[in-house]
C-alpha atoms as a PDB file:
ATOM      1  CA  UNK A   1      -4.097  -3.827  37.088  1.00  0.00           C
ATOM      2  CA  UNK A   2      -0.533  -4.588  37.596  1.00  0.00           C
ATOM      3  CA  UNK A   3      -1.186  -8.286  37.556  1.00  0.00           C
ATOM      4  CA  UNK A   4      -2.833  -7.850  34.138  1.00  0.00           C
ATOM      5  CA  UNK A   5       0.071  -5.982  32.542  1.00  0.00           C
ATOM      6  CA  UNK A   6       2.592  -8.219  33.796  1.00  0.00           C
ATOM      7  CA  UNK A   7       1.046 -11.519  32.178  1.00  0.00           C
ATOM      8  CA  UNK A   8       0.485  -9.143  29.167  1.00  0.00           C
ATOM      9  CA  UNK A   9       4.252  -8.652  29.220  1.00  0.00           C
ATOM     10  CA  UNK A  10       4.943 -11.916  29.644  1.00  0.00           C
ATOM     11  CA  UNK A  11       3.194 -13.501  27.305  1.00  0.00           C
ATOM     12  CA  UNK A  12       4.577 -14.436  24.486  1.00  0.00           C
ATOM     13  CA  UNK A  13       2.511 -16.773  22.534  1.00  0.00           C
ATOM     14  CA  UNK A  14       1.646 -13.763  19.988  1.00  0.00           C
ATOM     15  CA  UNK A  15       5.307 -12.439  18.954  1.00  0.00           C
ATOM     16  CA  UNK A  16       5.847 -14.594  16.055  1.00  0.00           C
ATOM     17  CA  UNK A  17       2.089 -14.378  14.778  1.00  0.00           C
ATOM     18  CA  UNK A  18       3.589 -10.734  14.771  1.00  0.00           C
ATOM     19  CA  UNK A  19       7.325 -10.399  13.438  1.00  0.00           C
ATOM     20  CA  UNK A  20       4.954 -12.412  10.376  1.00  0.00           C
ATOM     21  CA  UNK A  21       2.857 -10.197   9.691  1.00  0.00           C
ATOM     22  CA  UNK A  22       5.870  -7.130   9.542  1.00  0.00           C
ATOM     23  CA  UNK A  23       7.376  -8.690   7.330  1.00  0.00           C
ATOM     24  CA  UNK A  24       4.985  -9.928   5.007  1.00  0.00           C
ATOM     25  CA  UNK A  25       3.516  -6.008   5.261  1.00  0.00           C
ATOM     26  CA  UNK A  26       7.055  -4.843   4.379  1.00  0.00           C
ATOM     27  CA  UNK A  27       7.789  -7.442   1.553  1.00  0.00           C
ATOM     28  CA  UNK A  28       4.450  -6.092   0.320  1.00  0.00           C
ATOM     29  CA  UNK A  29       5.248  -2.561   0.442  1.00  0.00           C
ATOM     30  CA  UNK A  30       8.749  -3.373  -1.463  1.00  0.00           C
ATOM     31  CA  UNK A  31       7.221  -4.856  -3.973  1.00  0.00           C
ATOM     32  CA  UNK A  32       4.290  -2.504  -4.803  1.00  0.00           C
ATOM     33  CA  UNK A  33       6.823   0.137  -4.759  1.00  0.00           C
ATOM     34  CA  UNK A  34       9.054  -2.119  -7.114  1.00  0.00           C
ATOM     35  CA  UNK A  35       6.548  -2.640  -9.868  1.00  0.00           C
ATOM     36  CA  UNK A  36       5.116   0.863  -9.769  1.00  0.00           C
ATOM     37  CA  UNK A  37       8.786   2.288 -10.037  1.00  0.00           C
ATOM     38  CA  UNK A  38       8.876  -0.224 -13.172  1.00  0.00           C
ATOM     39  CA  UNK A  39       6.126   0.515 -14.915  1.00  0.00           C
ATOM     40  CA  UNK A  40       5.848   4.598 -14.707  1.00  0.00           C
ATOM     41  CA  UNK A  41       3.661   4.460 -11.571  1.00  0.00           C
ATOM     42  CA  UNK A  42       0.800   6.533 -11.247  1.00  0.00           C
ATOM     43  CA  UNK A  43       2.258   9.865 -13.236  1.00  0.00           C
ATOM     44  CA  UNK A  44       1.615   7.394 -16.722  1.00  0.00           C
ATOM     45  CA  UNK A  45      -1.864   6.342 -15.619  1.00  0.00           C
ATOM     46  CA  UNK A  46      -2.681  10.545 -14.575  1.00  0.00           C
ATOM     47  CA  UNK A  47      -1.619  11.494 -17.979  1.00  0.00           C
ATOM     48  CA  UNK A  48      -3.141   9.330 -20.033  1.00  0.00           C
ATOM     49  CA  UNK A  49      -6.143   9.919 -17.967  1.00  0.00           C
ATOM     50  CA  UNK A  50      -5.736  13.684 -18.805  1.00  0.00           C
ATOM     51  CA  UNK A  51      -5.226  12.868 -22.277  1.00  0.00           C
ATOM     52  CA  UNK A  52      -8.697  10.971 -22.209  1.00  0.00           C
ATOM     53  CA  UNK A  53     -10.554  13.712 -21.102  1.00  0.00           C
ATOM     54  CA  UNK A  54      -8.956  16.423 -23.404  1.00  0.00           C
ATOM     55  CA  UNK A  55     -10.139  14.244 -26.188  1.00  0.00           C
ATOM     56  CA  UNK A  56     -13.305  13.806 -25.058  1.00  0.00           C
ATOM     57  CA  UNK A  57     -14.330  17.319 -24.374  1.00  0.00           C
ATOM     58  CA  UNK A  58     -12.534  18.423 -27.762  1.00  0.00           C
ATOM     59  CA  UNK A  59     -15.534  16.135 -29.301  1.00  0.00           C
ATOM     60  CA  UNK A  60     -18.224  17.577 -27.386  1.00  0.00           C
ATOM     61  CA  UNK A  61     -21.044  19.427 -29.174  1.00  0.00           C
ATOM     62  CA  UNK A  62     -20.966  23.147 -28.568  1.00  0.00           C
END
């Protein structure tokens, strides 16, 4: 078992497959938090969906 977890250790032909994918994740998450600090983000799209619904139900038959 100690063989197996020093060639793990060693290895290092996955690292940069890796740091890649960090920072792509991270420039992904920065930008998504970017454009929804832009545009109003989610509190716009919640109200407007509340707004929807109010309207609808106000047109409802009784």
């Amino acid at each position: 078992m100690q063989k197996v977890f020093e060639t793990f250790t060693n290895d290092e032909k996955g690292n940069a497959l890796i740091d890649w994918t960090v920072l792509l994740a991270g420039t992904a998450m920065m930008a998504a938090s970017v454009v929804l600090t832009l545009t109003g983000g989610p509190d716009d799209l919640s109200n407007a969906t509340v707004q929807q619904v109010e309207t609808q139900v106000r047109h409802l038959p009784s």
